[in-house]
C-alpha atoms as a PDB file:
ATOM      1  CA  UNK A   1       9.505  25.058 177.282  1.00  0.00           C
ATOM      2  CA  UNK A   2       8.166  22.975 174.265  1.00  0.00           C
ATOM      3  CA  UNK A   3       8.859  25.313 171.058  1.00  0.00           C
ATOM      4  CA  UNK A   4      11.482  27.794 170.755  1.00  0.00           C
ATOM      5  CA  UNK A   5      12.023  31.849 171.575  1.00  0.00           C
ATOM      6  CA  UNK A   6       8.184  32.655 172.260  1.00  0.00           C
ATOM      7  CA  UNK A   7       9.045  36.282 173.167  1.00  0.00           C
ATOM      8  CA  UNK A   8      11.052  37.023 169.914  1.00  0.00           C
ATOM      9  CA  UNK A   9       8.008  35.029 168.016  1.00  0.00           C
ATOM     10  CA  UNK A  10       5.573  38.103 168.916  1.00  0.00           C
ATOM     11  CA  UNK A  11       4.554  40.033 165.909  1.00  0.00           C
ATOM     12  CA  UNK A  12       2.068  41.895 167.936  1.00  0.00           C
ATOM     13  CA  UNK A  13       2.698  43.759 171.366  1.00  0.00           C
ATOM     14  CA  UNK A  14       0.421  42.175 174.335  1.00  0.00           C
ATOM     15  CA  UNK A  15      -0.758  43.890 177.099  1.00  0.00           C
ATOM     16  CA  UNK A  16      -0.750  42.899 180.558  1.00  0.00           C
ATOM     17  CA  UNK A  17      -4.117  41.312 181.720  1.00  0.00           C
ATOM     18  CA  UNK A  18      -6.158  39.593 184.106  1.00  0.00           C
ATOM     19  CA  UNK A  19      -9.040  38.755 182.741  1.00  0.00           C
ATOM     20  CA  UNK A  20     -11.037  35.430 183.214  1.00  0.00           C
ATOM     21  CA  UNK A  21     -11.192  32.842 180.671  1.00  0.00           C
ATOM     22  CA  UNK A  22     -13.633  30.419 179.994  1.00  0.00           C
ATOM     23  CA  UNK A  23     -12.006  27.516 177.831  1.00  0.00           C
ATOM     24  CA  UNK A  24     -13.259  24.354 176.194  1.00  0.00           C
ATOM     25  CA  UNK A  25     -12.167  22.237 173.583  1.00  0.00           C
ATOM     26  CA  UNK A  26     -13.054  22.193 170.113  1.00  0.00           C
ATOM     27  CA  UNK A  27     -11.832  18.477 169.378  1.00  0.00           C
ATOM     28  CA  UNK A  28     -12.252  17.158 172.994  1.00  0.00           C
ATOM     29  CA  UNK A  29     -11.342  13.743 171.550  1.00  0.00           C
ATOM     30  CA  UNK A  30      -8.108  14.864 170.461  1.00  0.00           C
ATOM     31  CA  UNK A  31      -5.372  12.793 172.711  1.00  0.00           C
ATOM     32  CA  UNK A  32      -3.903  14.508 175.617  1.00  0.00           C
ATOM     33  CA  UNK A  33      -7.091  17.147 175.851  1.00  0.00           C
ATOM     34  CA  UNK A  34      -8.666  17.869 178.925  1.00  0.00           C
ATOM     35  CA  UNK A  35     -12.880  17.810 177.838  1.00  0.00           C
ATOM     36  CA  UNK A  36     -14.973  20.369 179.733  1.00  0.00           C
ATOM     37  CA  UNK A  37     -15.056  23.493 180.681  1.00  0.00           C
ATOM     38  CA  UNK A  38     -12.015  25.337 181.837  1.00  0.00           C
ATOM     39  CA  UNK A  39     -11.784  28.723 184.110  1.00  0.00           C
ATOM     40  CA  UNK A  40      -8.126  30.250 183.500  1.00  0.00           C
ATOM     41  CA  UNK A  41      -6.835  33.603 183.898  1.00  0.00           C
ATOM     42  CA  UNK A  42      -4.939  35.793 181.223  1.00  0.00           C
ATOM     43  CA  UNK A  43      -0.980  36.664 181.959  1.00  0.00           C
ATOM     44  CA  UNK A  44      -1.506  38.956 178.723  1.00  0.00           C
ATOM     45  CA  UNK A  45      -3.573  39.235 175.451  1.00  0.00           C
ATOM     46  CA  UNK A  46      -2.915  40.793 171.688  1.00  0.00           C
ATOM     47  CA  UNK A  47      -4.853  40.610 168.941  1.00  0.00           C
ATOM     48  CA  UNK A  48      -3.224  37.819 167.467  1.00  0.00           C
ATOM     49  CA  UNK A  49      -3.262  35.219 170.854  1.00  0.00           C
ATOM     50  CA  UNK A  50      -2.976  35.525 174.413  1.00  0.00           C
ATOM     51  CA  UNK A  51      -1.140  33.820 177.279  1.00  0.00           C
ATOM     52  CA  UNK A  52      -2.426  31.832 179.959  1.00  0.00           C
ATOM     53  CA  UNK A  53      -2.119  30.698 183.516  1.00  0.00           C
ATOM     54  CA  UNK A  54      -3.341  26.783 183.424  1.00  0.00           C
ATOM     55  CA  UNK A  55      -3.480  23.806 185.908  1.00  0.00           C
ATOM     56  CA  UNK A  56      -3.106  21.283 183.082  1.00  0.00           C
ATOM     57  CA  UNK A  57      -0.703  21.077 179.864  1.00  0.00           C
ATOM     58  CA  UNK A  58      -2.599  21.056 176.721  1.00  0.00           C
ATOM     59  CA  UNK A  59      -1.269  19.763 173.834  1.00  0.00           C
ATOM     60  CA  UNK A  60       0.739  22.028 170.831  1.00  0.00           C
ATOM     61  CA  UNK A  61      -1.688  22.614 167.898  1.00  0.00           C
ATOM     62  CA  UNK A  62      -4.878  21.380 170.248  1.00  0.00           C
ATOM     63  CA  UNK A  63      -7.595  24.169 169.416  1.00  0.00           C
ATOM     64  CA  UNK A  64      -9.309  25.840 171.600  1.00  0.00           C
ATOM     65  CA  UNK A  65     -12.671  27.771 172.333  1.00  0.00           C
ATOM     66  CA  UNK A  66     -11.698  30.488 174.462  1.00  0.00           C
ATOM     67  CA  UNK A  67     -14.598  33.353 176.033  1.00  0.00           C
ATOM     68  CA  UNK A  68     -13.860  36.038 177.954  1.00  0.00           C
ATOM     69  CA  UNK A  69     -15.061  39.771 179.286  1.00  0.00           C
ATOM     70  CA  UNK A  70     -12.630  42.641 177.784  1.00  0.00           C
ATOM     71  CA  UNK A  71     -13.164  46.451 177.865  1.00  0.00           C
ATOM     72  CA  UNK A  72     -14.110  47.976 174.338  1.00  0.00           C
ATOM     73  CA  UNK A  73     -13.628  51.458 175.364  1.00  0.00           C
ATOM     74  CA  UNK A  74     -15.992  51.955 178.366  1.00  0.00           C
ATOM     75  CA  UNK A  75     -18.253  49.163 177.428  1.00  0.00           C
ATOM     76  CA  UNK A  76     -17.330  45.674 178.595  1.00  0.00           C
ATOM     77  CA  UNK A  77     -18.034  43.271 175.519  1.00  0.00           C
ATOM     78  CA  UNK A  78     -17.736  38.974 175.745  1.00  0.00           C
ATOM     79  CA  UNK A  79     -15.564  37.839 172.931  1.00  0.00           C
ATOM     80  CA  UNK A  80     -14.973  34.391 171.727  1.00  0.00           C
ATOM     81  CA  UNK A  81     -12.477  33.328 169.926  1.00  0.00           C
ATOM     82  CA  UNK A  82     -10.996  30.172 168.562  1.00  0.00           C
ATOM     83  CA  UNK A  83      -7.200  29.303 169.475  1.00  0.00           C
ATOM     84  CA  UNK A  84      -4.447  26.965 169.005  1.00  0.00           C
ATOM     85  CA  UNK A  85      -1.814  26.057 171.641  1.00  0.00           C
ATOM     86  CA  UNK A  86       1.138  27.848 170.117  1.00  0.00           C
ATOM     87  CA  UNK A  87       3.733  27.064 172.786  1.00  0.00           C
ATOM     88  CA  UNK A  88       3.723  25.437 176.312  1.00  0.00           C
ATOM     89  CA  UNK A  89       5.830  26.126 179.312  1.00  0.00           C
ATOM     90  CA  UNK A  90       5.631  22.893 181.381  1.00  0.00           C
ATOM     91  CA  UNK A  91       7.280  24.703 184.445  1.00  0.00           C
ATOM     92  CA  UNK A  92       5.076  25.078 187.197  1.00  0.00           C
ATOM     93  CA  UNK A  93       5.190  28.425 188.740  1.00  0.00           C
ATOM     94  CA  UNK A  94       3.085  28.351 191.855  1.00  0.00           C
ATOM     95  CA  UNK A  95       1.507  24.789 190.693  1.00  0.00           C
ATOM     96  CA  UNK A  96       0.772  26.601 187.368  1.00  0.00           C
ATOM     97  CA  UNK A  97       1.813  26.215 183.827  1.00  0.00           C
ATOM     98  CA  UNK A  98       2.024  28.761 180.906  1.00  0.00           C
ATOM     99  CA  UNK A  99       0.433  28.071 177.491  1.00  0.00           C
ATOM    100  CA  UNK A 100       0.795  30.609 174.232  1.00  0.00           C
ATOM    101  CA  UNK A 101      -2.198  30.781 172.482  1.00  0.00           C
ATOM    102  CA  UNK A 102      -2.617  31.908 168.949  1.00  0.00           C
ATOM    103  CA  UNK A 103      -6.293  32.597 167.619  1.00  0.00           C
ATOM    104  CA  UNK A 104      -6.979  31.378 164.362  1.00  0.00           C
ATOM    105  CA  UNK A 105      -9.464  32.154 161.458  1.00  0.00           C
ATOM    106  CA  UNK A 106     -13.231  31.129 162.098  1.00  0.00           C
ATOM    107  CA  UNK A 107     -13.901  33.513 164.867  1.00  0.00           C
ATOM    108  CA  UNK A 108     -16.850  32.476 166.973  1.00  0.00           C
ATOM    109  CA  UNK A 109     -18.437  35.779 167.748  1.00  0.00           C
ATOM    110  CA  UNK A 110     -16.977  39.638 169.019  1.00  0.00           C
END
């Protein structure tokens, strides 16, 4: 794992999730970033970042434009958010790879 600790790192609780992530680069130029869109799903999600199932290793600090479908009470609501690659877990499990991501200010739209 590139970074240290993740899971004493947390300052808020996630939640368990599955939901469906569209993802695409803000810098796409950025070395080491994969340009177009992305279709991940979440391991978990806070409010402060989420964690994700990926086929491909982004870089630490690349940011990200991440969408995706949550429930807001009984109403399901699109979110976007923007997000930097916090941490990386280059061990495939089942071909797949873990990133941490942590959103940052500039929120897209909720």
């Amino acid at each position: 794992m590139v970074g240290t600790d993740r899971e004493n790192r947390r300052e808020q609780s996630r939640t368990p999730a599955g939901y469906l992530v569209q993802l695409q680069p803000v810098d796409p130029a950025t070395p080491g970033v994969r340009s177009g869109t992305r279709f991940y799903v979440t391991r978990d999600i806070s409010r402060d970042g989420m964690g994700l199932w990926v086929d491909f290793i982004y870089p630490l600090r690349a940011r990200l434009l991440l969408t995706f479908e949550h429930a807001v009470g009984a109403v399901d609501s699109v979110t976007s958010r923007i997000g930097s690659v916090a941490w990386v877990d280059p061990v495939p499990i089942g071909g797949r790879h873990m990133l941490g991501i942590r959103f940052v200010n500039g929120d897209v739209t909720d």
